[in-house]
N, C-alpha and C. Protein backbone atom coordinates (compact mmCIF):
# COMPACT_ATOMS: atom_id res chain seq x y z
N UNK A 1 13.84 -130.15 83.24
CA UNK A 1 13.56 -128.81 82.77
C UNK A 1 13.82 -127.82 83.91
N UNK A 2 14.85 -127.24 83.62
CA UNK A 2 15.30 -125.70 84.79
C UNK A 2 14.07 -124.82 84.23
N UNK A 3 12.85 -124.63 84.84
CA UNK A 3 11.66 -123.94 85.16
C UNK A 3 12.27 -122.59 85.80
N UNK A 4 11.89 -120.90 85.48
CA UNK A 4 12.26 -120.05 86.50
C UNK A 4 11.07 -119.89 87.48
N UNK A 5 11.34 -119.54 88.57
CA UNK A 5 10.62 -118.64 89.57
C UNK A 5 10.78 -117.20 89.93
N UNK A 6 10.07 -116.94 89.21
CA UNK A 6 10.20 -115.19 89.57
C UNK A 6 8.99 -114.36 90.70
N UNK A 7 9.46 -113.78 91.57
CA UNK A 7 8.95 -113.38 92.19
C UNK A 7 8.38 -111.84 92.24
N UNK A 8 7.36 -110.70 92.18
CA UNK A 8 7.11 -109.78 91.80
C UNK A 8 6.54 -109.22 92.71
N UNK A 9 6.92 -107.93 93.43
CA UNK A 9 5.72 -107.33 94.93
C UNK A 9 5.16 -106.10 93.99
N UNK A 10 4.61 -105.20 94.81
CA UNK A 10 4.09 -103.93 94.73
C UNK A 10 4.41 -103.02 95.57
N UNK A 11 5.61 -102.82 96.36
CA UNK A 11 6.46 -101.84 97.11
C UNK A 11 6.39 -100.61 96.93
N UNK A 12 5.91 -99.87 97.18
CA UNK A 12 5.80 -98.33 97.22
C UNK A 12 4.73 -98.29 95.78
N UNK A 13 4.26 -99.05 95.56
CA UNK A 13 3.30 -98.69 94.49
C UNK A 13 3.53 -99.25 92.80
N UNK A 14 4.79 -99.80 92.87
CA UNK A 14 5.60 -99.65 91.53
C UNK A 14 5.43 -101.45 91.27
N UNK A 15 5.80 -102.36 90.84
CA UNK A 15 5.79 -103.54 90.12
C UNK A 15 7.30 -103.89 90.45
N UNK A 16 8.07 -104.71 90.91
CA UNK A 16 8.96 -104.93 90.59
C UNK A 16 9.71 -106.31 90.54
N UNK A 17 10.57 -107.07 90.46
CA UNK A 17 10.98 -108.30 90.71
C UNK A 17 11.97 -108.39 91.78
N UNK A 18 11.49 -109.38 93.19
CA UNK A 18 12.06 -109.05 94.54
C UNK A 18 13.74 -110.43 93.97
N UNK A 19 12.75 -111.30 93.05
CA UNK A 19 13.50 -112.40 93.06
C UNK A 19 13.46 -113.10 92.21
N UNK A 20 14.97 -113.98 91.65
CA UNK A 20 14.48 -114.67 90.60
C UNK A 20 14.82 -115.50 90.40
N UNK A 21 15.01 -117.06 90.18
CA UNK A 21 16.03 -118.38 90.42
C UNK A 21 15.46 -119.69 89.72
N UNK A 22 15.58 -120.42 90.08
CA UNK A 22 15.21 -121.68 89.71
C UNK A 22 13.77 -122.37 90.68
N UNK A 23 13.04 -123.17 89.77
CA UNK A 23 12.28 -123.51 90.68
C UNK A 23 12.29 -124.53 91.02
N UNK A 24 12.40 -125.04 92.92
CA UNK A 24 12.53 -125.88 93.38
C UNK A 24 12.19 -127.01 93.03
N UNK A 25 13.02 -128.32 93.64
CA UNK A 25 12.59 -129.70 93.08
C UNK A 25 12.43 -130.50 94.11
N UNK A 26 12.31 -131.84 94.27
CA UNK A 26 12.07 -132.01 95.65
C UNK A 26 11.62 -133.92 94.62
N UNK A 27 12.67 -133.94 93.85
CA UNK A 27 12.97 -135.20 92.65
C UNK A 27 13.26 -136.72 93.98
N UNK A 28 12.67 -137.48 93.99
CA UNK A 28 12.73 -139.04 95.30
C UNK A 28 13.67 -140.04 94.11
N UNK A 29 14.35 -140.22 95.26
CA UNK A 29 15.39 -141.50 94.61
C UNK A 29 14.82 -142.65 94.54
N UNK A 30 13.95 -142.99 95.85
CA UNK A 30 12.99 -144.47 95.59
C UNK A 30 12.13 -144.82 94.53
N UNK A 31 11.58 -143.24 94.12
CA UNK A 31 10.99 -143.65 92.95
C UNK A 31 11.13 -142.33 91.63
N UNK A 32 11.99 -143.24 90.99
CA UNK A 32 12.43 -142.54 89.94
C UNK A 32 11.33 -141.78 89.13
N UNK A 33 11.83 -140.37 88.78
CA UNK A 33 10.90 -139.60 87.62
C UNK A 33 9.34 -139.12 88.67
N UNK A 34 9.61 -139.09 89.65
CA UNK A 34 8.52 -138.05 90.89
C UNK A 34 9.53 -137.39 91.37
N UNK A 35 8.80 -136.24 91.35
CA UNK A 35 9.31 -134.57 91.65
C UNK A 35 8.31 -134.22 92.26
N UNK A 36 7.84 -134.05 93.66
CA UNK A 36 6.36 -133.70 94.07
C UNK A 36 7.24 -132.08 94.49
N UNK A 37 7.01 -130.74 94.00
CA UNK A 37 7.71 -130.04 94.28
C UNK A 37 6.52 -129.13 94.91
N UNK A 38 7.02 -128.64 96.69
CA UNK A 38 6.19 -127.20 96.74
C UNK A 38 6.82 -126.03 96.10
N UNK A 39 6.34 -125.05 95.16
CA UNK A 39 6.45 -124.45 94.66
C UNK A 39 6.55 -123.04 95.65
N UNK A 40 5.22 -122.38 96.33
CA UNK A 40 5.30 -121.67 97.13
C UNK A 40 3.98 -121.81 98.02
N UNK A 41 4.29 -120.87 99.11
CA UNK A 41 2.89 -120.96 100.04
C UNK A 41 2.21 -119.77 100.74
N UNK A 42 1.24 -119.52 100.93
CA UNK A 42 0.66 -118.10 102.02
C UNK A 42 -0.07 -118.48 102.92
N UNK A 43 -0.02 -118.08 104.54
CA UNK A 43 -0.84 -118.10 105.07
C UNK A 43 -2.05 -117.69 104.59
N UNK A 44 -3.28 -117.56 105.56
CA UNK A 44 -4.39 -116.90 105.24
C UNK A 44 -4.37 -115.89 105.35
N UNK A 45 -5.65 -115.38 104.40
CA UNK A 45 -5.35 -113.80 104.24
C UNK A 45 -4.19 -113.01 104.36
N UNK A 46 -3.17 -113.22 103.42
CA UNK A 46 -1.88 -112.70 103.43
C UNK A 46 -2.04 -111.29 103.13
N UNK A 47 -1.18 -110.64 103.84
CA UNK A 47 -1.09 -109.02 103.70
C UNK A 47 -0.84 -108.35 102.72
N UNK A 48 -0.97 -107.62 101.72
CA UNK A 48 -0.76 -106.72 100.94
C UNK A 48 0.33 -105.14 101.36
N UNK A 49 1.02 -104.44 100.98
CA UNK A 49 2.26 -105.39 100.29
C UNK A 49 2.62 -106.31 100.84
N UNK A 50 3.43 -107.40 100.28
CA UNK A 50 3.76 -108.70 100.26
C UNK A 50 4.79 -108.57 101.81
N UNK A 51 4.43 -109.53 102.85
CA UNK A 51 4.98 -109.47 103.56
C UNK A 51 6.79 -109.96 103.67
N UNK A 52 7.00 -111.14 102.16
CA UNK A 52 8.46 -111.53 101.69
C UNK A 52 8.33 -112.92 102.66
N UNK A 53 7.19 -113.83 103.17
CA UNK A 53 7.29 -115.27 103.84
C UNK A 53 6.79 -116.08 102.57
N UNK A 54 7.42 -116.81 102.54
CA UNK A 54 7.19 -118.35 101.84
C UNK A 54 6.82 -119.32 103.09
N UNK A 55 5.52 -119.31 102.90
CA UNK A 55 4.58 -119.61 104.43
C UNK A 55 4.99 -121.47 104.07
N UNK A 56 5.44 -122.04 102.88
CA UNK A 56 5.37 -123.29 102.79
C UNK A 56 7.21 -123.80 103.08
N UNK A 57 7.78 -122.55 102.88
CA UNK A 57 9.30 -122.72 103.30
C UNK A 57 9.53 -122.79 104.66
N UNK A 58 8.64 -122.19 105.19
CA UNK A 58 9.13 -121.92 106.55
C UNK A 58 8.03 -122.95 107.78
N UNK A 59 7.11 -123.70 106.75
CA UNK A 59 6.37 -124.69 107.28
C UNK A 59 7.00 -126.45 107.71
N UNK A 60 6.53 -126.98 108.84
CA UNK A 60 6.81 -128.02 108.67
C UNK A 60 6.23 -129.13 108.16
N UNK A 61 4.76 -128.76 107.50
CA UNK A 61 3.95 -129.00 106.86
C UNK A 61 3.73 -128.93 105.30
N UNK A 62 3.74 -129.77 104.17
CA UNK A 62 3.50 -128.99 102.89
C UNK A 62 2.26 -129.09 102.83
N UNK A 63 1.10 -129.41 103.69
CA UNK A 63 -0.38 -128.50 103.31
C UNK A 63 -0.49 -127.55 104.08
N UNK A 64 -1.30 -126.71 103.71
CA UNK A 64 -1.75 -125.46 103.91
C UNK A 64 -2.57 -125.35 105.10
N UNK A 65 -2.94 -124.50 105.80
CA UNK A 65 -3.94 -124.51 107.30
C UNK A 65 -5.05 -123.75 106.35
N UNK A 66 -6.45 -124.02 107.20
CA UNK A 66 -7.30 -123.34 106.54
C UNK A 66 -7.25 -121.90 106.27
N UNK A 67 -7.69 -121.73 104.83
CA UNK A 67 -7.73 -120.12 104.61
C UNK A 67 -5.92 -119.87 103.49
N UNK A 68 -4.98 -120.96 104.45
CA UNK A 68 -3.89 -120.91 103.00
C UNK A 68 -3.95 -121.21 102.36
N UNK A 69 -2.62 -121.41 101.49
CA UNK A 69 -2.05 -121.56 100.33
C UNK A 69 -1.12 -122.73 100.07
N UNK A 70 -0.84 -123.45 98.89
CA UNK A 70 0.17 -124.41 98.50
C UNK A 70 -0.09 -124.06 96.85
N UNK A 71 1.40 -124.19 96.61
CA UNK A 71 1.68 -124.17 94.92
C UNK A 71 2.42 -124.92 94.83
N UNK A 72 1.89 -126.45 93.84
CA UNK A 72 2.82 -127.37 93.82
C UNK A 72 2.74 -127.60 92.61
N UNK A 73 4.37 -128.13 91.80
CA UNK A 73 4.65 -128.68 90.43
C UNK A 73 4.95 -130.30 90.77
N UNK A 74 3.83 -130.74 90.39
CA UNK A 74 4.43 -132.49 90.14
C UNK A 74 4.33 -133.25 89.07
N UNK A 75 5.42 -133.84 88.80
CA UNK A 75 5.62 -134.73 87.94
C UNK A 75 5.90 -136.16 88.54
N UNK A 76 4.94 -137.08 87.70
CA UNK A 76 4.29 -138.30 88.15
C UNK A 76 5.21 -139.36 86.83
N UNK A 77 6.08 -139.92 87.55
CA UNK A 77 6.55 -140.85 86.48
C UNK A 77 5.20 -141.89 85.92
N UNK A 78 5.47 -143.10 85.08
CA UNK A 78 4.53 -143.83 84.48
C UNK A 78 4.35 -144.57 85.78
N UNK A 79 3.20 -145.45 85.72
CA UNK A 79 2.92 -146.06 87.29
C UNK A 79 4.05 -147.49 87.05
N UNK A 80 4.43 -148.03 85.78
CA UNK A 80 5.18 -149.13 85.69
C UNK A 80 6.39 -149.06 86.30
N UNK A 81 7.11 -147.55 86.90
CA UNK A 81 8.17 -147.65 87.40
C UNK A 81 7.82 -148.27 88.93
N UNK A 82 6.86 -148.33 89.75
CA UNK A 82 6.29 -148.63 91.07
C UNK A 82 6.19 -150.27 90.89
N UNK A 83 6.14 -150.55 89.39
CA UNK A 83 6.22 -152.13 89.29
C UNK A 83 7.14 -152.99 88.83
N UNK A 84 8.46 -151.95 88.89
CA UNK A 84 9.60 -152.41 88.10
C UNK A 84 10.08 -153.06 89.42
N UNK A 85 10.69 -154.77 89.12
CA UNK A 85 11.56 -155.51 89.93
C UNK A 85 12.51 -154.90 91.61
N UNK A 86 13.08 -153.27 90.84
CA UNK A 86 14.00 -152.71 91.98
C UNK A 86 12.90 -152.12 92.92
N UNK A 87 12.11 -151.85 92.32
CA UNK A 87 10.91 -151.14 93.21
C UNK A 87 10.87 -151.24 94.86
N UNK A 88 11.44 -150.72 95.66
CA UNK A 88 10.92 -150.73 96.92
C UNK A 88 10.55 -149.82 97.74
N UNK A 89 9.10 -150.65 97.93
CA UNK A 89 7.79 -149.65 98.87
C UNK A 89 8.10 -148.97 99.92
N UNK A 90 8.80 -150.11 100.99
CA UNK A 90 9.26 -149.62 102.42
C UNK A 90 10.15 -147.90 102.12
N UNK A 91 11.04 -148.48 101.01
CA UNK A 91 11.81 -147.15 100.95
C UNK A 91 11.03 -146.16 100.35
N UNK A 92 10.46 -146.44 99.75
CA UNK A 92 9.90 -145.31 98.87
C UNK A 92 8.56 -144.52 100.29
N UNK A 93 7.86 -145.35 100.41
CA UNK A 93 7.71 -145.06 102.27
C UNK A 93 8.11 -143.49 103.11
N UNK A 94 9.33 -144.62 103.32
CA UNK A 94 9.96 -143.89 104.38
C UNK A 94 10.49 -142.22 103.33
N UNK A 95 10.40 -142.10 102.18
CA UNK A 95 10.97 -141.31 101.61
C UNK A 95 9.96 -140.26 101.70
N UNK A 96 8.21 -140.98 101.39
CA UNK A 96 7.01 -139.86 101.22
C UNK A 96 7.17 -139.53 102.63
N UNK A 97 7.35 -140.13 103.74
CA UNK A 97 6.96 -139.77 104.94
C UNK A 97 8.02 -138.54 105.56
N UNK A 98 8.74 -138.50 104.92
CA UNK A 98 10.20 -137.47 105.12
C UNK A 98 10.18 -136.26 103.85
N UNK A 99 9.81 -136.76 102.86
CA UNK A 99 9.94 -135.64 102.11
C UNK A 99 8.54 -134.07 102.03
N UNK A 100 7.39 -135.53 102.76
CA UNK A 100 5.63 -134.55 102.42
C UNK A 100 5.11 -134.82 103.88
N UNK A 101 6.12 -134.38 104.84
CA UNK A 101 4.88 -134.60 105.98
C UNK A 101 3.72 -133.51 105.88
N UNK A 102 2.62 -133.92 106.08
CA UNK A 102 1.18 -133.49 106.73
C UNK A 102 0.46 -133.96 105.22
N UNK A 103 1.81 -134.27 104.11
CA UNK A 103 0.51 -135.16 103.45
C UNK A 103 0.25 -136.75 103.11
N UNK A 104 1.29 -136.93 104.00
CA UNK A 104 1.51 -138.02 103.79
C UNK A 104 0.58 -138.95 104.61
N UNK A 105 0.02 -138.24 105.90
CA UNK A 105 -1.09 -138.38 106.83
C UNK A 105 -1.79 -138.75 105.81
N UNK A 106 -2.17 -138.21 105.11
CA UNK A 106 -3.61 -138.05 104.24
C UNK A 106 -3.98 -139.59 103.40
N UNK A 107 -2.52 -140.37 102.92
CA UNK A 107 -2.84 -141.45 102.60
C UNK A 107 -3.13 -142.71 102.84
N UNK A 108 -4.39 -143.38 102.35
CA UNK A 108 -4.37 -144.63 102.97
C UNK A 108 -3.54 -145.94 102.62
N UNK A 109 -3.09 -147.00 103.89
CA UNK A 109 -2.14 -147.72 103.79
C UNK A 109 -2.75 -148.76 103.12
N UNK A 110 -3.72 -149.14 103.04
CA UNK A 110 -4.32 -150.22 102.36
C UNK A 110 -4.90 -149.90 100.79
N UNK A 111 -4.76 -149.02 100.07
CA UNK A 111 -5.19 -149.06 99.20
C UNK A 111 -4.07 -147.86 98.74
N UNK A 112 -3.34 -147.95 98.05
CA UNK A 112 -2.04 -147.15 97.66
C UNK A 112 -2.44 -146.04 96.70
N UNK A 113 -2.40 -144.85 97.03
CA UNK A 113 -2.36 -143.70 96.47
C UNK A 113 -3.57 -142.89 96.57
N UNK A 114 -4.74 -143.78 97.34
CA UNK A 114 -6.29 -143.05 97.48
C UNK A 114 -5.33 -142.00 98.92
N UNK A 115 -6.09 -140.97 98.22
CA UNK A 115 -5.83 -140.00 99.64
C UNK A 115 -7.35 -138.98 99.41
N UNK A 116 -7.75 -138.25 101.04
CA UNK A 116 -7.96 -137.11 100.68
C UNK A 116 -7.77 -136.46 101.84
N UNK A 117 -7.89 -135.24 101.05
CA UNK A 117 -6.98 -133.56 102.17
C UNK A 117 -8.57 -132.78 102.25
N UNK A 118 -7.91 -131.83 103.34
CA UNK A 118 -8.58 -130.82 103.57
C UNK A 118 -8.70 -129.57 102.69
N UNK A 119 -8.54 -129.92 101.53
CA UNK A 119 -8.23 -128.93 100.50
C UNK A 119 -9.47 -128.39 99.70
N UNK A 120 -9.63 -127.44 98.82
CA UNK A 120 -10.16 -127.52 97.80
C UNK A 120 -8.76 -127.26 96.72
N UNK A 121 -8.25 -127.89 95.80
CA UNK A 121 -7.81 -128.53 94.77
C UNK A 121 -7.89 -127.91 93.02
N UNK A 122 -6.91 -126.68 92.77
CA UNK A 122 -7.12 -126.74 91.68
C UNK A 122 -5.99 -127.48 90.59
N UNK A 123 -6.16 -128.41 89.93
CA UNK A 123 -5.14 -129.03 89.23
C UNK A 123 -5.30 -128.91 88.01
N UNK A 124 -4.02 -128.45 87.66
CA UNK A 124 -3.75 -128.44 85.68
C UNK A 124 -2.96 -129.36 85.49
N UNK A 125 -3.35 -130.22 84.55
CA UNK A 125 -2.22 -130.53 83.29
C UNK A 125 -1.27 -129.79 82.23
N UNK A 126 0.07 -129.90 82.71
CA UNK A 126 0.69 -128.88 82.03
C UNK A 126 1.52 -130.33 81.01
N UNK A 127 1.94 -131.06 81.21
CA UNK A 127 2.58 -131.87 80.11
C UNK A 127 2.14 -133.48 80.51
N UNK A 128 2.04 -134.13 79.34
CA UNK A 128 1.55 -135.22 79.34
C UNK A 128 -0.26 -135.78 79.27
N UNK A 129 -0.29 -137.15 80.07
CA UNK A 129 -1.31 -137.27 80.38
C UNK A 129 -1.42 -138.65 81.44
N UNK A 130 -2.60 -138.37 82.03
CA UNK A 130 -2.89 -138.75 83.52
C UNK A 130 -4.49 -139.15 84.04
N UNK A 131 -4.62 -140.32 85.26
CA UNK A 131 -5.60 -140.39 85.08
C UNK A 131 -6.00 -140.13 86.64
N UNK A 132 -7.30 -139.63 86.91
CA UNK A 132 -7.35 -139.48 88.07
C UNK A 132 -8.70 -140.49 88.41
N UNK A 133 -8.77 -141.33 89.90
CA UNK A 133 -9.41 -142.08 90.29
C UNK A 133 -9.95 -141.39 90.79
N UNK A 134 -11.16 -141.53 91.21
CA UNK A 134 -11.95 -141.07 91.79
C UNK A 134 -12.30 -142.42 92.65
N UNK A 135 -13.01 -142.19 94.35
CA UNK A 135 -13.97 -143.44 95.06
C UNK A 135 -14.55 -144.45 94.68
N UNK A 136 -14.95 -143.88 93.92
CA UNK A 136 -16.35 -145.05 93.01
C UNK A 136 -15.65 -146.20 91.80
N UNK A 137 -14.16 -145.07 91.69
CA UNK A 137 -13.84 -146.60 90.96
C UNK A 137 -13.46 -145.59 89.58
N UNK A 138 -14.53 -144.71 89.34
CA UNK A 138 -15.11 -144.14 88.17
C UNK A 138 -12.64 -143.60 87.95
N UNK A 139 -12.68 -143.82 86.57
CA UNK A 139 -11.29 -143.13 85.73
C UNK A 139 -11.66 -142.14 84.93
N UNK A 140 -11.24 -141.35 85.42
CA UNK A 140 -11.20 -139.61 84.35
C UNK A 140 -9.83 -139.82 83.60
N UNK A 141 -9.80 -139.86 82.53
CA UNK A 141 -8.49 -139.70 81.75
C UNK A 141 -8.48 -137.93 81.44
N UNK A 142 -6.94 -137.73 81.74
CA UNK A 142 -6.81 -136.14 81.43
C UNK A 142 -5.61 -135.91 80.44
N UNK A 143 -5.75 -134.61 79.90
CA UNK A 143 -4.81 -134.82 78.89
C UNK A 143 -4.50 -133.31 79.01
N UNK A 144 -2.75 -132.36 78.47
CA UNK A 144 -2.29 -131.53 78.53
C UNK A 144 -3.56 -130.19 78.42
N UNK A 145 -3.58 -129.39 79.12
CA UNK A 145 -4.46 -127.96 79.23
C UNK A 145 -5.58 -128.66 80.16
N UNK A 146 -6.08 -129.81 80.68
CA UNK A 146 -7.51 -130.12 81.12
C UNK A 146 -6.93 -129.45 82.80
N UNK A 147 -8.11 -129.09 83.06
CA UNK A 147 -8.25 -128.76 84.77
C UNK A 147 -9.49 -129.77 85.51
N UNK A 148 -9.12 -129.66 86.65
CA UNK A 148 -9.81 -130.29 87.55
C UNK A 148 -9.96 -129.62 88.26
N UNK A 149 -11.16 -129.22 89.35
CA UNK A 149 -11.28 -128.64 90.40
C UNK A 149 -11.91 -129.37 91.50
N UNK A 150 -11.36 -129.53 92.59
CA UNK A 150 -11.56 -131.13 93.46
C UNK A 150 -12.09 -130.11 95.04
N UNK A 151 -12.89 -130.60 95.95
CA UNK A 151 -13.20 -130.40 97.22
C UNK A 151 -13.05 -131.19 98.21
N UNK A 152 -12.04 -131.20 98.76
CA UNK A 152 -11.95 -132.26 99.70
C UNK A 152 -12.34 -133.87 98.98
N UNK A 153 -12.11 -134.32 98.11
CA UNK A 153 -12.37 -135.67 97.63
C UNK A 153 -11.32 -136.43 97.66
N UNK A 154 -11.90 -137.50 97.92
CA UNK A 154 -10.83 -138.92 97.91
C UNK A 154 -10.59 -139.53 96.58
N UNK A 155 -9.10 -139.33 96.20
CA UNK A 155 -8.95 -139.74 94.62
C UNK A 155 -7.31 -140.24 94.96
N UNK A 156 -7.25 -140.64 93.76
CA UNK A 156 -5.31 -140.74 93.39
C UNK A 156 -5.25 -140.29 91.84
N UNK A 157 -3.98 -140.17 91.80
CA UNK A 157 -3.11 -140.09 90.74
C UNK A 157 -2.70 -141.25 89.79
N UNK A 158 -3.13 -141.78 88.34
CA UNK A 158 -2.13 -142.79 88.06
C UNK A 158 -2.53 -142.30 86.78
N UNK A 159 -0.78 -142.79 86.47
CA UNK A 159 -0.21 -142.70 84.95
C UNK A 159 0.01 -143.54 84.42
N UNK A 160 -1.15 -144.20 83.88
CA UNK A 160 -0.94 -145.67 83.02
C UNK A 160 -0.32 -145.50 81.83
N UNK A 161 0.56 -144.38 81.39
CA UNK A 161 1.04 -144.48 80.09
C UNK A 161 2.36 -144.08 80.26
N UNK A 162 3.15 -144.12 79.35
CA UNK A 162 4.80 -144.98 79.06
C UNK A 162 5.67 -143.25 79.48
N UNK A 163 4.85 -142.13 79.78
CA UNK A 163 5.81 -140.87 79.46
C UNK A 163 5.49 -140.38 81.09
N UNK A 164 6.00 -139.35 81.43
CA UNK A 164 5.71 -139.04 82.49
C UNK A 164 4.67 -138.14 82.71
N UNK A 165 3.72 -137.49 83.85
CA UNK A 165 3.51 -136.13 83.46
C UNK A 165 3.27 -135.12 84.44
N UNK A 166 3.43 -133.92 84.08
CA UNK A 166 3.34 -132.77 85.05
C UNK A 166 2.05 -132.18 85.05
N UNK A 167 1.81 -131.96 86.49
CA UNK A 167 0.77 -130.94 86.71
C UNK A 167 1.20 -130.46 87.72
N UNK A 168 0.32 -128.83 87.42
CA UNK A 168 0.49 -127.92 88.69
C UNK A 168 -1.17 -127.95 89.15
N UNK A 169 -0.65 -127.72 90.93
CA UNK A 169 -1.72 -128.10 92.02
C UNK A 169 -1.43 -126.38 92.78
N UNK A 170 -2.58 -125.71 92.56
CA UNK A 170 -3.19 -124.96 93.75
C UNK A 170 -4.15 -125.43 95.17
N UNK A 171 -3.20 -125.49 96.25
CA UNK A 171 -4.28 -126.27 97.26
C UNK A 171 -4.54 -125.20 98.01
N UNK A 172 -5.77 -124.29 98.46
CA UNK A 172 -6.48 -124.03 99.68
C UNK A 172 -6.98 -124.78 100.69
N UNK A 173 -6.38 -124.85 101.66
CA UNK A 173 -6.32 -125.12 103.01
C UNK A 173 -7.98 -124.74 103.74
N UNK A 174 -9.08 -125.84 103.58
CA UNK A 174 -10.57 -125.78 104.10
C UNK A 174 -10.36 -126.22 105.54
N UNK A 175 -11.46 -126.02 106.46
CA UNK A 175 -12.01 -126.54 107.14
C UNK A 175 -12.26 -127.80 107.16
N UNK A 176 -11.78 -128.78 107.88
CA UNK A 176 -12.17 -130.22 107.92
C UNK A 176 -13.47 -130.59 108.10
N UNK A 177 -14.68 -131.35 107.21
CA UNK A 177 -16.03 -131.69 107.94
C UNK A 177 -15.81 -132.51 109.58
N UNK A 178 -16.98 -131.33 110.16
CA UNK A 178 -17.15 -131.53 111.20
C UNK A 178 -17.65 -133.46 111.35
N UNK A 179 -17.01 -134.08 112.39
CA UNK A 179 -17.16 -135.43 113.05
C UNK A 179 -18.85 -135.88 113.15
């Protein structure tokens, strides 16, 4: 799906559109049907009028520092493609570690897909459906329109069912708990 991105400031007072195109993809060959896409980003407390930085374009990071911003579109193939025969980890690996640095930190190697960030986390379901783990084990099944709003928690992503699905992720960039 060619998604637009339109971009809109407030320049001299008026509304206007600075920009308008396609919205980025950021689609992994290791593992087919994931698109983890940053969408856009702001430092903290971004200036009014719009200063024109895409704080996540110009980052070498796709999370946010405390006080920013991340806008991400992902689409999560079914988890059976991670168990299909061609499947390989190493590559698929080396692919998260190149395509999402600073979040790729975030995941643990022994238990595949538990991560958690310094974020607080707002996530929609925009197509499909998806389940999110939580620590305890506990499965939230989610389904198209449901939101989640997450704080720094340790969870994953899995799509135990046959279609793919998209959600969009607002991440704010928290303070790490103090040691």
């Amino acid at each position: 799906m060619n998604s637009k991105l339109i971009i809109v400031d407030n320049r001299g007072g008026k509304s206007r559109v600075v920009s308008e195109g396609q919205q980025p993809s950021n689609a992994f060959s290791s593992v087919p049907g994931f698109d983890p896409a940053v969408i856009w980003g702001t430092a903290a407390a971004p200036p009014l009028p719009w200063d024109r930085i895409d704080v996540a374009a110009a980052s070498s990071s796709v999370m946010p520092d405390a006080g920013g911003t991340r806008l991400w579109k992902v689409t999560f193939p079914p988890d059976s493609v991670m168990a299909s025969p061609g499947f390989d980890p190493a590559q698929a690996g080396a692919e998260y570690s190149q395509r999402l640095p600073g979040l790729i930190e975030h995941f643990e190697a022994d238990n595949p897909g538990m991560h958690t960030t310094p974020t607080i986390d707002y996530d929609i379901v925009l197509e499909g459906e998806i389940t999110l783990e939580l620590d305890d084990g506990k499965m939230i099944e989610l389904k198209q329109g449901d939101v989640v709003v997450q704080f720094g928690t340790r969870h994953a992503w899995r799509n135990r069912g046959e279609k793919p699905a998209t959600l969009i992720f607002v991440l704010i960039g928290a303070s790490p708990p103090a040691s």
